[in-house]
PDB file of N, CA and C in Angstrom:
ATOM      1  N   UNK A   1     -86.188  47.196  77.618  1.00  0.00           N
ATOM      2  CA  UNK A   1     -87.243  46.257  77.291  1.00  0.00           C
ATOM      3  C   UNK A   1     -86.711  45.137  76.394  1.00  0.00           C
ATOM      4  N   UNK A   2     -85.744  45.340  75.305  1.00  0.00           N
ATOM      5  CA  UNK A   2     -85.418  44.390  74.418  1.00  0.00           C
ATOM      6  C   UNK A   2     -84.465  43.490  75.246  1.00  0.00           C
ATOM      7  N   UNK A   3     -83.772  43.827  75.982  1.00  0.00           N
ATOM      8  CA  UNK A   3     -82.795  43.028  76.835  1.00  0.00           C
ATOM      9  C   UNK A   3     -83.081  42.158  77.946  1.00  0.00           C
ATOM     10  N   UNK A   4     -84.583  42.872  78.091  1.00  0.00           N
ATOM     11  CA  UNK A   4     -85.473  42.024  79.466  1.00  0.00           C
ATOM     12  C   UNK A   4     -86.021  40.791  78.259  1.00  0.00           C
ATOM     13  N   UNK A   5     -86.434  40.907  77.415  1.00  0.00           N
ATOM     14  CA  UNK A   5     -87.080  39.698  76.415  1.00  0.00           C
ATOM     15  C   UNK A   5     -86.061  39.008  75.691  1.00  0.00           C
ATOM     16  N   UNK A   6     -84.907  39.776  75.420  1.00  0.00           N
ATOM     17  CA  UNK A   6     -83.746  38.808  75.169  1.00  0.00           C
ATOM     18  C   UNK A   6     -82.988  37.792  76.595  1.00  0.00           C
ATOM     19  N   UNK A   7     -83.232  38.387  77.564  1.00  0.00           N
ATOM     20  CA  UNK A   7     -83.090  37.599  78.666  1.00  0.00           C
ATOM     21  C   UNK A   7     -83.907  36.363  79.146  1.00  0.00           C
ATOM     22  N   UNK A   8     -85.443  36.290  78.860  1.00  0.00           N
ATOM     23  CA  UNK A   8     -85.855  35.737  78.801  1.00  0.00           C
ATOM     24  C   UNK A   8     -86.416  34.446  77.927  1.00  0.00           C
ATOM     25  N   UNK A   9     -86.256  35.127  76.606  1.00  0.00           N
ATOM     26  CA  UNK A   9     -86.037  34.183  75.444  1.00  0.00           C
ATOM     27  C   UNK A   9     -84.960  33.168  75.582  1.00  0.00           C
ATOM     28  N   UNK A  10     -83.375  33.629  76.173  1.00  0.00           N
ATOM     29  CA  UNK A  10     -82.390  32.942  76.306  1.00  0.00           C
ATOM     30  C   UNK A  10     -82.744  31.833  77.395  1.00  0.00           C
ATOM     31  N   UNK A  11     -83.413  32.239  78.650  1.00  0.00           N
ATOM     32  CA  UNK A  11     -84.061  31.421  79.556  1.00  0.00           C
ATOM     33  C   UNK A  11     -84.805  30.547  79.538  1.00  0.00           C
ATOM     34  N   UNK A  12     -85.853  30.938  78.613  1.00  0.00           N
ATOM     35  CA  UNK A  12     -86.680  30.140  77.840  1.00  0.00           C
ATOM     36  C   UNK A  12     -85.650  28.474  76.842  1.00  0.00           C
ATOM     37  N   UNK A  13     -85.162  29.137  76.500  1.00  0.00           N
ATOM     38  CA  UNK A  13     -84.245  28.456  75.476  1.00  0.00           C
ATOM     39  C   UNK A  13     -83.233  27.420  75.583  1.00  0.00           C
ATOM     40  N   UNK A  14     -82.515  28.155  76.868  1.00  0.00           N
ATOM     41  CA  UNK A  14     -81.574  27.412  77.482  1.00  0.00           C
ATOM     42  C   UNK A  14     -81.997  26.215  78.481  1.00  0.00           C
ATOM     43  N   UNK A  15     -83.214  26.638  79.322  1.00  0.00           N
ATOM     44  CA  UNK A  15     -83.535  25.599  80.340  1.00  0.00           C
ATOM     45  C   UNK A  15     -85.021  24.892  79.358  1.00  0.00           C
ATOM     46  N   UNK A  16     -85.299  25.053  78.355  1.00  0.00           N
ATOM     47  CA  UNK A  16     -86.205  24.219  77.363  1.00  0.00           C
ATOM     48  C   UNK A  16     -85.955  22.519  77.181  1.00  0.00           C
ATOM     49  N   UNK A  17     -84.338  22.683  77.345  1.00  0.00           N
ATOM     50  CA  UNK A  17     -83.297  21.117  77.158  1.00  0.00           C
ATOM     51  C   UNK A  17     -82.888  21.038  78.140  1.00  0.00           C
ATOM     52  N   UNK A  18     -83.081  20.011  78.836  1.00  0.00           N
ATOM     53  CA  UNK A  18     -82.456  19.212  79.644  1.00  0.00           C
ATOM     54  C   UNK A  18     -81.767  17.947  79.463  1.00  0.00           C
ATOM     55  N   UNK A  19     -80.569  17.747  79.409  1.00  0.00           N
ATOM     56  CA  UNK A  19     -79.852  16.639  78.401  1.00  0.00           C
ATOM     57  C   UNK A  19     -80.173  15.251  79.142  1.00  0.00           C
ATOM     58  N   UNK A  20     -79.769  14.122  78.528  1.00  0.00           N
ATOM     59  CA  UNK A  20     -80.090  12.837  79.143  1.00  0.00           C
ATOM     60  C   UNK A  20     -78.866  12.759  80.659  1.00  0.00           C
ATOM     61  N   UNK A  21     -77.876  13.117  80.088  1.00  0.00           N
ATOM     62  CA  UNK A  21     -77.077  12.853  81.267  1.00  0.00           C
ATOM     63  C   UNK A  21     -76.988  13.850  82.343  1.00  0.00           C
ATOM     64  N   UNK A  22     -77.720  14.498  82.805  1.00  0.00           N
ATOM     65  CA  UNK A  22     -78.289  15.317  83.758  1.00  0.00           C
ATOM     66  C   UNK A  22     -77.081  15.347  85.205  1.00  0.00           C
ATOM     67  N   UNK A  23     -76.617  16.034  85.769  1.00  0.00           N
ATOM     68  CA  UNK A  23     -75.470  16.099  87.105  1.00  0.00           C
ATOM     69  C   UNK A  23     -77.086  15.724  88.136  1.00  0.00           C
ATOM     70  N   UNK A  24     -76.617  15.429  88.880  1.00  0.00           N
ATOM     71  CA  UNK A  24     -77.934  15.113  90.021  1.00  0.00           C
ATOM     72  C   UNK A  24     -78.374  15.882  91.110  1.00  0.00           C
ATOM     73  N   UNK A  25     -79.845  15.911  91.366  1.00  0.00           N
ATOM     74  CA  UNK A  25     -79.635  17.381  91.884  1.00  0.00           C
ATOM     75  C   UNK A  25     -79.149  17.727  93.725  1.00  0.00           C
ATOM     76  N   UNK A  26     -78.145  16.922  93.878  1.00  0.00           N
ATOM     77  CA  UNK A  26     -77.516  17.089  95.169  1.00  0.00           C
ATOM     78  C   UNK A  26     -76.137  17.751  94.534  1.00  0.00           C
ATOM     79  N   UNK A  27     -75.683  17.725  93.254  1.00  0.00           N
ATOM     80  CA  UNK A  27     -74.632  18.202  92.238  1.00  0.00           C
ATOM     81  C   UNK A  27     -75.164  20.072  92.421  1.00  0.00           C
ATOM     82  N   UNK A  28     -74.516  21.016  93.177  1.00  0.00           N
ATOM     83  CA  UNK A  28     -74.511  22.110  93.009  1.00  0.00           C
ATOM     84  C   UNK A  28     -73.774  22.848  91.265  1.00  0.00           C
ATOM     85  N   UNK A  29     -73.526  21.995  91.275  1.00  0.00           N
ATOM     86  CA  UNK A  29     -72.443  22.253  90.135  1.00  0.00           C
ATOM     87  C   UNK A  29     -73.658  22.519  88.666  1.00  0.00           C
ATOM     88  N   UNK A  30     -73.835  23.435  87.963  1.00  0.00           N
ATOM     89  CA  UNK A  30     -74.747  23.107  87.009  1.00  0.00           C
ATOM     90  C   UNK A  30     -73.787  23.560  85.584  1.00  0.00           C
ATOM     91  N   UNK A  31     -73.659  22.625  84.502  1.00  0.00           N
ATOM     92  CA  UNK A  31     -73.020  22.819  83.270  1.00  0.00           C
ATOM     93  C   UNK A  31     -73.827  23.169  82.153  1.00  0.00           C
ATOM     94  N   UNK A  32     -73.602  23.903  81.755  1.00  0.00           N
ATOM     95  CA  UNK A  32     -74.326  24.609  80.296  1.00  0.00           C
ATOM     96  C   UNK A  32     -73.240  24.782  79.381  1.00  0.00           C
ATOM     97  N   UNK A  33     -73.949  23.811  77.999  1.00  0.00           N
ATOM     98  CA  UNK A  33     -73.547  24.049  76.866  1.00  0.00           C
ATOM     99  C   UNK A  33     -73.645  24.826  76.194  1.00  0.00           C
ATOM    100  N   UNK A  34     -73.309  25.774  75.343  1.00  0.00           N
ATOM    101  CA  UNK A  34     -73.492  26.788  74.838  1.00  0.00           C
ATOM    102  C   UNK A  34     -72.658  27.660  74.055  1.00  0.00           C
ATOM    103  N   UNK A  35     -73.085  28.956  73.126  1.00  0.00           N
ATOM    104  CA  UNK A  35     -72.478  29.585  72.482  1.00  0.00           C
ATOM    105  C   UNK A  35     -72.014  30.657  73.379  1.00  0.00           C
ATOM    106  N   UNK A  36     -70.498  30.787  72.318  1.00  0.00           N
ATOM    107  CA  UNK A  36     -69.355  31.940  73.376  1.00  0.00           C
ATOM    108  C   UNK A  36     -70.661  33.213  73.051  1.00  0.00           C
ATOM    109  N   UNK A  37     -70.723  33.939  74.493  1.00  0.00           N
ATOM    110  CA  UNK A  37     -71.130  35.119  74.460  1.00  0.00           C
ATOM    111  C   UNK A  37     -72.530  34.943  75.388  1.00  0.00           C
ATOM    112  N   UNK A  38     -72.781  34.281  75.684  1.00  0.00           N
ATOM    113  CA  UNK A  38     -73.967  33.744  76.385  1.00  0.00           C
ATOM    114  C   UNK A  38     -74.056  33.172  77.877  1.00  0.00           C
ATOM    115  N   UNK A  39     -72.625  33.747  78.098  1.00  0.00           N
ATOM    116  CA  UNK A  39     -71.795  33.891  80.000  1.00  0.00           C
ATOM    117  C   UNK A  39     -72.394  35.015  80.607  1.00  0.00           C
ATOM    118  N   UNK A  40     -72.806  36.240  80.202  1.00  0.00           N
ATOM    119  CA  UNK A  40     -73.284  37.050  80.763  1.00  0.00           C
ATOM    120  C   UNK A  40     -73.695  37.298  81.682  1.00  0.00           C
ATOM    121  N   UNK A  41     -72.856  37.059  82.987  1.00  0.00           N
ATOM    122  CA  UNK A  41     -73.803  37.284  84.507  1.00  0.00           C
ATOM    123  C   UNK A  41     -74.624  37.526  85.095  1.00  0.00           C
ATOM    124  N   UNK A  42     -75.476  38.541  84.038  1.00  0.00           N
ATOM    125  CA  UNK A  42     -76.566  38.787  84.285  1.00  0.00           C
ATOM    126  C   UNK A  42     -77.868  37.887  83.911  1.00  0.00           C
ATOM    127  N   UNK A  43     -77.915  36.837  82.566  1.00  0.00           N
ATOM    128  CA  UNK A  43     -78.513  36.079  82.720  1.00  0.00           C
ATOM    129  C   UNK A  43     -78.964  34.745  83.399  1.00  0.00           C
ATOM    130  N   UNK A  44     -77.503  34.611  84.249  1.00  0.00           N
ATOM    131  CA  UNK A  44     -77.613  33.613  85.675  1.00  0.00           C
ATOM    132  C   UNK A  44     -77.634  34.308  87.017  1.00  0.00           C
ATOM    133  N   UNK A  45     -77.675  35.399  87.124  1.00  0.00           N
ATOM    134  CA  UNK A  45     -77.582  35.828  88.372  1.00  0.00           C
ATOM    135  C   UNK A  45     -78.311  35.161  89.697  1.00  0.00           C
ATOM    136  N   UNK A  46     -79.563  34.578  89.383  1.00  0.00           N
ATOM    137  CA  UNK A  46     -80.306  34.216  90.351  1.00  0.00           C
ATOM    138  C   UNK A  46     -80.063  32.954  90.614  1.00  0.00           C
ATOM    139  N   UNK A  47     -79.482  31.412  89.314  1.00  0.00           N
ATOM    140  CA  UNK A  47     -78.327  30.797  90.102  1.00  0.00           C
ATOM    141  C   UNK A  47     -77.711  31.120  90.934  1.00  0.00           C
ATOM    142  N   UNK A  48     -76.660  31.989  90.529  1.00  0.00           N
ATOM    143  CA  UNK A  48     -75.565  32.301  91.206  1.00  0.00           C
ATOM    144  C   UNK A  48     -75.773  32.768  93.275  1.00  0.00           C
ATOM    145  N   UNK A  49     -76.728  33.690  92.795  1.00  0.00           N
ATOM    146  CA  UNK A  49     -77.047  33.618  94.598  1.00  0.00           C
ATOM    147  C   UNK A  49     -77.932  32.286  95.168  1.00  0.00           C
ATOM    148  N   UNK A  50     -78.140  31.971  94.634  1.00  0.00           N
ATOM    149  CA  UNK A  50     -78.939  30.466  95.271  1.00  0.00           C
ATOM    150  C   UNK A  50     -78.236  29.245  95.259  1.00  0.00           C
ATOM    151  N   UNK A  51     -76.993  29.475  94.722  1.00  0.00           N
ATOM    152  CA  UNK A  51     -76.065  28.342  94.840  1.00  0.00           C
ATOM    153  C   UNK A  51     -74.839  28.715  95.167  1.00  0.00           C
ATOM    154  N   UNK A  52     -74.675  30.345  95.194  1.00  0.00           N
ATOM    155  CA  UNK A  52     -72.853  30.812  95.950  1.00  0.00           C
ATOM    156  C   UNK A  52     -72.157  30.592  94.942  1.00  0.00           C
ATOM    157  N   UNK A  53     -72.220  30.336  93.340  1.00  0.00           N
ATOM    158  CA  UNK A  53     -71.310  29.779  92.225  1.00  0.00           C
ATOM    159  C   UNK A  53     -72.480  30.237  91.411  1.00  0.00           C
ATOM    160  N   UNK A  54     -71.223  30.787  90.252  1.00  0.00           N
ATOM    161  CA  UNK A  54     -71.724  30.139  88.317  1.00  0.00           C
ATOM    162  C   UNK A  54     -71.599  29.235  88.098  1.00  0.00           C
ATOM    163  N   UNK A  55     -72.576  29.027  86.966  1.00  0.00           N
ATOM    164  CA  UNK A  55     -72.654  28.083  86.330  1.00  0.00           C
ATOM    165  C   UNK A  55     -71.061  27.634  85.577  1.00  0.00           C
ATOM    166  N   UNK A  56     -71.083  26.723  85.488  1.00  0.00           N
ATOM    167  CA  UNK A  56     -69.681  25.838  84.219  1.00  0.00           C
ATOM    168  C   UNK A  56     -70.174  26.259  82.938  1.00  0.00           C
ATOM    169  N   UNK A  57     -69.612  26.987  82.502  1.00  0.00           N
ATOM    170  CA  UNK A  57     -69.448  26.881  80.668  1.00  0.00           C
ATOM    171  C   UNK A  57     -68.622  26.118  80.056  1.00  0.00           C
ATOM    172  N   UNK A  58     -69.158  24.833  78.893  1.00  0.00           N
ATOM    173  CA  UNK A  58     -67.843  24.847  77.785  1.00  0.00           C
ATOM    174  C   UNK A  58     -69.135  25.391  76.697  1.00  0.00           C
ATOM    175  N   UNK A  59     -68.122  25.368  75.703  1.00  0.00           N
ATOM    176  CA  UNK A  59     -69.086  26.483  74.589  1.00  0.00           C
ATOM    177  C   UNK A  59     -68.594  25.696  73.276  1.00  0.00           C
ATOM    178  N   UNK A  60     -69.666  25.843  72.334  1.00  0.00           N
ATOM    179  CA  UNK A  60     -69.485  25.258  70.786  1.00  0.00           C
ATOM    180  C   UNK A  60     -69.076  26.183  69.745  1.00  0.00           C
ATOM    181  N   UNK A  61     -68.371  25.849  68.693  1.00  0.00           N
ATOM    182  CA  UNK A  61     -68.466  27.047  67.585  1.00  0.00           C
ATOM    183  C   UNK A  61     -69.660  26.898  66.550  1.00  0.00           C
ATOM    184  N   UNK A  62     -70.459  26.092  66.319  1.00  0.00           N
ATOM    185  CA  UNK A  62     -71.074  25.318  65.748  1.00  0.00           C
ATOM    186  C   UNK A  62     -71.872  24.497  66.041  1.00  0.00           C
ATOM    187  N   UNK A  63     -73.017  24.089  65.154  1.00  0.00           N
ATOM    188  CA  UNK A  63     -74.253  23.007  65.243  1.00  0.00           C
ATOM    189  C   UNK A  63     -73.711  22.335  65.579  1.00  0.00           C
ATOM    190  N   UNK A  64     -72.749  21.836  64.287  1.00  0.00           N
ATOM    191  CA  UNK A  64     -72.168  20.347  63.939  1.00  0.00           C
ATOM    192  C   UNK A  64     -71.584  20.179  65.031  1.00  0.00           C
ATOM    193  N   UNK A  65     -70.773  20.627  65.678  1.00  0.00           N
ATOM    194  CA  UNK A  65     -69.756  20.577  66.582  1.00  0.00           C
ATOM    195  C   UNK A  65     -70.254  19.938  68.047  1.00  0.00           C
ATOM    196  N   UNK A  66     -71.265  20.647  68.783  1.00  0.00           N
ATOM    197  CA  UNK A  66     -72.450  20.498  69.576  1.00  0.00           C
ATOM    198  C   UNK A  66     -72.859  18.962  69.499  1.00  0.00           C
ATOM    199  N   UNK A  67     -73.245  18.878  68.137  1.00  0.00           N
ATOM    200  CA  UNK A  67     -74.149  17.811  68.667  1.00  0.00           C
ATOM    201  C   UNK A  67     -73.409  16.681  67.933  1.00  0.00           C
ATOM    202  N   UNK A  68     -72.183  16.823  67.512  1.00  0.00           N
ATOM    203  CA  UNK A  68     -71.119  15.372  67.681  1.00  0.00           C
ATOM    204  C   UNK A  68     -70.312  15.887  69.170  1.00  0.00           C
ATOM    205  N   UNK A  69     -70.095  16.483  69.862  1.00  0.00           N
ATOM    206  CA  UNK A  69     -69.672  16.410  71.245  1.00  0.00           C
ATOM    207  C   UNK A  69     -70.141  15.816  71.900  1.00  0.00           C
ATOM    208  N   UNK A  70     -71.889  15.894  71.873  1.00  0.00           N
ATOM    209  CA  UNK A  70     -72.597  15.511  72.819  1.00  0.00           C
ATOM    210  C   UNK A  70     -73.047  13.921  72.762  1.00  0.00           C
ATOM    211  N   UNK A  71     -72.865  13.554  71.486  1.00  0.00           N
ATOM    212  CA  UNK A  71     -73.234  12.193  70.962  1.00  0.00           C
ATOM    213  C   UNK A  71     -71.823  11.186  71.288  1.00  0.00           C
ATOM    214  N   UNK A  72     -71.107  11.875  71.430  1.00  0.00           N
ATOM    215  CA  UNK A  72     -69.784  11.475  72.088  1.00  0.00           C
ATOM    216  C   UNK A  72     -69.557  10.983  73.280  1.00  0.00           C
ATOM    217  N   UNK A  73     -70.617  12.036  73.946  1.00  0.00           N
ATOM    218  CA  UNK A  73     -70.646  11.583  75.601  1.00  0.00           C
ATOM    219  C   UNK A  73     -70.435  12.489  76.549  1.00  0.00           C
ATOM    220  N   UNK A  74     -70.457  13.883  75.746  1.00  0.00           N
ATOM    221  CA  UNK A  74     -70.491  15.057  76.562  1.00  0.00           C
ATOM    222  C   UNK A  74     -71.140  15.467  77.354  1.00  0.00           C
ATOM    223  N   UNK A  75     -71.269  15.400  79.217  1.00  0.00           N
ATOM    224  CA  UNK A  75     -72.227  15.372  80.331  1.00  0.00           C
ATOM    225  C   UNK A  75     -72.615  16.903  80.155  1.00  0.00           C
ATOM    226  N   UNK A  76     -73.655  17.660  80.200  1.00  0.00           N
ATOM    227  CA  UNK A  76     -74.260  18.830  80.084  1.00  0.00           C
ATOM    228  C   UNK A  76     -75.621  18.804  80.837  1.00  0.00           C
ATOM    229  N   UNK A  77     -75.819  19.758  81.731  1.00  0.00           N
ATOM    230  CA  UNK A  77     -77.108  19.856  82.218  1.00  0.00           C
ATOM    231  C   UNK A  77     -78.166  20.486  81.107  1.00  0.00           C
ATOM    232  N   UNK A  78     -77.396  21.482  80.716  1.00  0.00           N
ATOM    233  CA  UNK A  78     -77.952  22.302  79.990  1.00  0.00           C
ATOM    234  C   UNK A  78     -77.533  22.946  78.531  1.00  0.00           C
ATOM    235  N   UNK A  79     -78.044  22.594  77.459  1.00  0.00           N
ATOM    236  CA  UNK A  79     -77.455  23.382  76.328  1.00  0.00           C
ATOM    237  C   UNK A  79     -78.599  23.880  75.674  1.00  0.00           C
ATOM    238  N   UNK A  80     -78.154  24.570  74.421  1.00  0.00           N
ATOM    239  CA  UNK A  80     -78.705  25.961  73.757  1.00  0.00           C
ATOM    240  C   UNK A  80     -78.717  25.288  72.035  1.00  0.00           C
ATOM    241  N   UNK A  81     -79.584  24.529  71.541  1.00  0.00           N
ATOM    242  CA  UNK A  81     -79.131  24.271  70.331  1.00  0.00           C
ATOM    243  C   UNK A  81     -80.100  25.591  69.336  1.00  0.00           C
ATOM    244  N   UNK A  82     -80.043  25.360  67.961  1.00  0.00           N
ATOM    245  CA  UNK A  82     -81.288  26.306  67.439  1.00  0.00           C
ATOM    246  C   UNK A  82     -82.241  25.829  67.554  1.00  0.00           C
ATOM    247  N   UNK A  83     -83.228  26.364  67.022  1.00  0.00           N
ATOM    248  CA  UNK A  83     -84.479  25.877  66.582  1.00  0.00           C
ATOM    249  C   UNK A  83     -84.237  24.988  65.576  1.00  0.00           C
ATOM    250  N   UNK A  84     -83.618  25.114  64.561  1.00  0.00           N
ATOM    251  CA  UNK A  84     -83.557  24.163  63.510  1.00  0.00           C
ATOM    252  C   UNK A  84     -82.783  23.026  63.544  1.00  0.00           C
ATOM    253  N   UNK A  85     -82.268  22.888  65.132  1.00  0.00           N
ATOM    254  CA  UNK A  85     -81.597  21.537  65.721  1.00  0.00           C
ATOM    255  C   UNK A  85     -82.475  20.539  66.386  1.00  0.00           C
ATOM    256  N   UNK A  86     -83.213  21.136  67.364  1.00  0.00           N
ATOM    257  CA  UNK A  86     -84.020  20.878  67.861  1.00  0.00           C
ATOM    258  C   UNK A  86     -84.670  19.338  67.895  1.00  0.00           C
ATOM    259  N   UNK A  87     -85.292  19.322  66.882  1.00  0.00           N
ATOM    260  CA  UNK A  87     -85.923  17.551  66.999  1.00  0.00           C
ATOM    261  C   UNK A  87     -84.836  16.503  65.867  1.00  0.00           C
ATOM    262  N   UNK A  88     -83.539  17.305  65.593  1.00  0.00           N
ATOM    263  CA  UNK A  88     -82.253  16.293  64.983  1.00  0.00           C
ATOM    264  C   UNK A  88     -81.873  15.697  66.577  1.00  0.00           C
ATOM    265  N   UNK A  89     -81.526  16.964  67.319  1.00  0.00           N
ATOM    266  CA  UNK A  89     -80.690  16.604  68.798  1.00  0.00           C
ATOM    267  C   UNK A  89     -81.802  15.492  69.799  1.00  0.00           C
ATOM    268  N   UNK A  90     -82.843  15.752  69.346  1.00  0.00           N
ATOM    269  CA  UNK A  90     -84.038  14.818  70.213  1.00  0.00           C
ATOM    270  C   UNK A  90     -84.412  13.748  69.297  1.00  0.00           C
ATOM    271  N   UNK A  91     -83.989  13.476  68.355  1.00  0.00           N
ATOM    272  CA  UNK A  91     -83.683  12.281  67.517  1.00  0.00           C
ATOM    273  C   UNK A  91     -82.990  11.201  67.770  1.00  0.00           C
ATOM    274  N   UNK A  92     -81.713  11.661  68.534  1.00  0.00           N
ATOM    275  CA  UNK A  92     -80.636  11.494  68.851  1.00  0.00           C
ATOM    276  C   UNK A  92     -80.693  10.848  70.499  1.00  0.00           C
ATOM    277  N   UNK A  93     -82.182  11.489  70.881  1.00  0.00           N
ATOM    278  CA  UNK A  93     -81.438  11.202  72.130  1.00  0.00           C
ATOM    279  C   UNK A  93     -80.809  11.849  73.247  1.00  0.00           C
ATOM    280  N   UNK A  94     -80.358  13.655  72.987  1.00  0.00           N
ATOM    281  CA  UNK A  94     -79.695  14.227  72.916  1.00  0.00           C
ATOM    282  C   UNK A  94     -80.454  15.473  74.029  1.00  0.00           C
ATOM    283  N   UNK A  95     -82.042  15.152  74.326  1.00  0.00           N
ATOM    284  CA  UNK A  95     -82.678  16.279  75.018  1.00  0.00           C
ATOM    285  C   UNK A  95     -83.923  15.300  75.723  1.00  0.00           C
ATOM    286  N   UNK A  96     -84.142  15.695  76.425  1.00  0.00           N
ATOM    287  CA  UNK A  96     -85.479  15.673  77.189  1.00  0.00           C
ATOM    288  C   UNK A  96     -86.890  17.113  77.127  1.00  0.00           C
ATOM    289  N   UNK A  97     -87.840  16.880  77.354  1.00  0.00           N
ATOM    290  CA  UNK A  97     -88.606  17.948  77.942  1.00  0.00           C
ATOM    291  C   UNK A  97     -88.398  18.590  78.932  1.00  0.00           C
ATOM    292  N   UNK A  98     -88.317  19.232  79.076  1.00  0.00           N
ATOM    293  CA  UNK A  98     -88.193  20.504  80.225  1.00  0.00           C
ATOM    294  C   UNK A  98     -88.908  19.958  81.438  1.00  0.00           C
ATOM    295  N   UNK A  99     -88.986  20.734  82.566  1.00  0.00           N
ATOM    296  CA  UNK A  99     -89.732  20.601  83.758  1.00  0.00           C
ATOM    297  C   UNK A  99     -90.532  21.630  84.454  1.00  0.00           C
ATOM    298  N   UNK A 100     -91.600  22.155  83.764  1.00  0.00           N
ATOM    299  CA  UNK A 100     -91.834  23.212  83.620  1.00  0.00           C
ATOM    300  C   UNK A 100     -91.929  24.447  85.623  1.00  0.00           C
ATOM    301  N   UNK A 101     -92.329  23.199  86.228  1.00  0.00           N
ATOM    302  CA  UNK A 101     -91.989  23.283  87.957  1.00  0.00           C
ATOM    303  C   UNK A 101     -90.717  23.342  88.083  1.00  0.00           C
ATOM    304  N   UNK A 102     -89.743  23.589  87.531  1.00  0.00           N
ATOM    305  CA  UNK A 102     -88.496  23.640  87.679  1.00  0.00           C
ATOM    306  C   UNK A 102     -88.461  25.125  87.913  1.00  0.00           C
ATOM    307  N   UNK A 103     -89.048  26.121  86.568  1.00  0.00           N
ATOM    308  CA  UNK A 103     -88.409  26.877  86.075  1.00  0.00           C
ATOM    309  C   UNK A 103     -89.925  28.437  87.214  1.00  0.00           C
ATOM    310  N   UNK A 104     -88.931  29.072  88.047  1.00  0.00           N
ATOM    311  CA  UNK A 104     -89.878  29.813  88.714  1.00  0.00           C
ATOM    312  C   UNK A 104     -90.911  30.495  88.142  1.00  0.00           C
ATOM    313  N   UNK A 105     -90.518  31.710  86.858  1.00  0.00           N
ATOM    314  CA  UNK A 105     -91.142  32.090  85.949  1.00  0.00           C
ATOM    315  C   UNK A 105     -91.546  31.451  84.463  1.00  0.00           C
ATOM    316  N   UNK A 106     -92.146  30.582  84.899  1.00  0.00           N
ATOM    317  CA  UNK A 106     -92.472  30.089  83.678  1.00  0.00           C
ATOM    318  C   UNK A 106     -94.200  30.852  83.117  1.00  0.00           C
ATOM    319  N   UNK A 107     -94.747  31.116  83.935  1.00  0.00           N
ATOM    320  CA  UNK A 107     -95.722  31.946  83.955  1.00  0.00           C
ATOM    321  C   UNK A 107     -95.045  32.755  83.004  1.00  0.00           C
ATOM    322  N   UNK A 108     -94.192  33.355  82.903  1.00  0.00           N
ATOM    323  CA  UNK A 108     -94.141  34.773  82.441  1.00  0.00           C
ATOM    324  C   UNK A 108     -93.453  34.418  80.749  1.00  0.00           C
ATOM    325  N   UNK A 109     -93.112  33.281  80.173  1.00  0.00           N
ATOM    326  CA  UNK A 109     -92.719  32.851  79.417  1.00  0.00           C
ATOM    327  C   UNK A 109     -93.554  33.133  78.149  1.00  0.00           C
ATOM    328  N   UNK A 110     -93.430  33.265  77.154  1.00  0.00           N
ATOM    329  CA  UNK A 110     -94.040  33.092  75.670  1.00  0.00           C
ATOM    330  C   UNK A 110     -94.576  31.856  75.769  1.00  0.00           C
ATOM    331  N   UNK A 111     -95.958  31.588  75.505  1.00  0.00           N
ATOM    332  CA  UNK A 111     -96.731  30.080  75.346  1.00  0.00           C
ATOM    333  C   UNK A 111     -96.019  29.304  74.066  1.00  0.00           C
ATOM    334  N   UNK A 112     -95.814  29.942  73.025  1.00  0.00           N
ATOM    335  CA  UNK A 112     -95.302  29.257  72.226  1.00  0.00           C
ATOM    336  C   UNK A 112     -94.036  28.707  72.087  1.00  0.00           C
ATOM    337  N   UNK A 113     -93.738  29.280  73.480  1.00  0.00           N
ATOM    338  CA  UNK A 113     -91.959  28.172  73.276  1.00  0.00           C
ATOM    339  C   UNK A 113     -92.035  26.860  73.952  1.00  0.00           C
TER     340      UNK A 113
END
């Protein structure tokens, strides 16, 4: 049970940001920014069969790090900042709103994220 809501929280979390420079969606290719440890196959699996590929990881050690990469010019479909990044990185420029028709289970999501 904790791993099904940690799976989903991460889901929640990860596809919440959608960066400005977005790959296009004829681009099979999907890149996620993110912290080492958060490759877990099992939380992309359903990419993975709907596109024949994983996702691209590069990964941050750090806030700071993240969001001077990205202000740099770092192309990312997708990254993972905290909560307490959140409206610095959308300050910036740095995120969009989500698409909530994007995401299949969004129904099943926490309202408050």
């Amino acid at each position: 049970m904790r791993f099904t809501t940690i799976k989903v929280a991460l889901a929640a979390a990860t596809a919440a940001w959608i960066l400005g420079g977005s790959a296009q969606a004829a681009d099979p290719e999907l890149v996620v920014f993110d912290w080492s440890g958060y490759e877990d196959p099992e939380f992309y699996k359903g990419f993975t069969e709907a596109n024949g590929a994983a996702p691209t990881f590069a990964f941050f050690g750090d806030e700071e790090e993240a969001f001077q990469k990205l202000r740099a010019g770092f192309q990312a479909d997708l990254a993972h900042p905290c909560s307490q990044s959140v409206s610095r990185w959308k300050d910036a420029g740095l995120i969009k709103p989500m698409d909530a028709k994007r995401i299949d289970n969004f129904a099943d999501l926490n309202p408050g994220l």
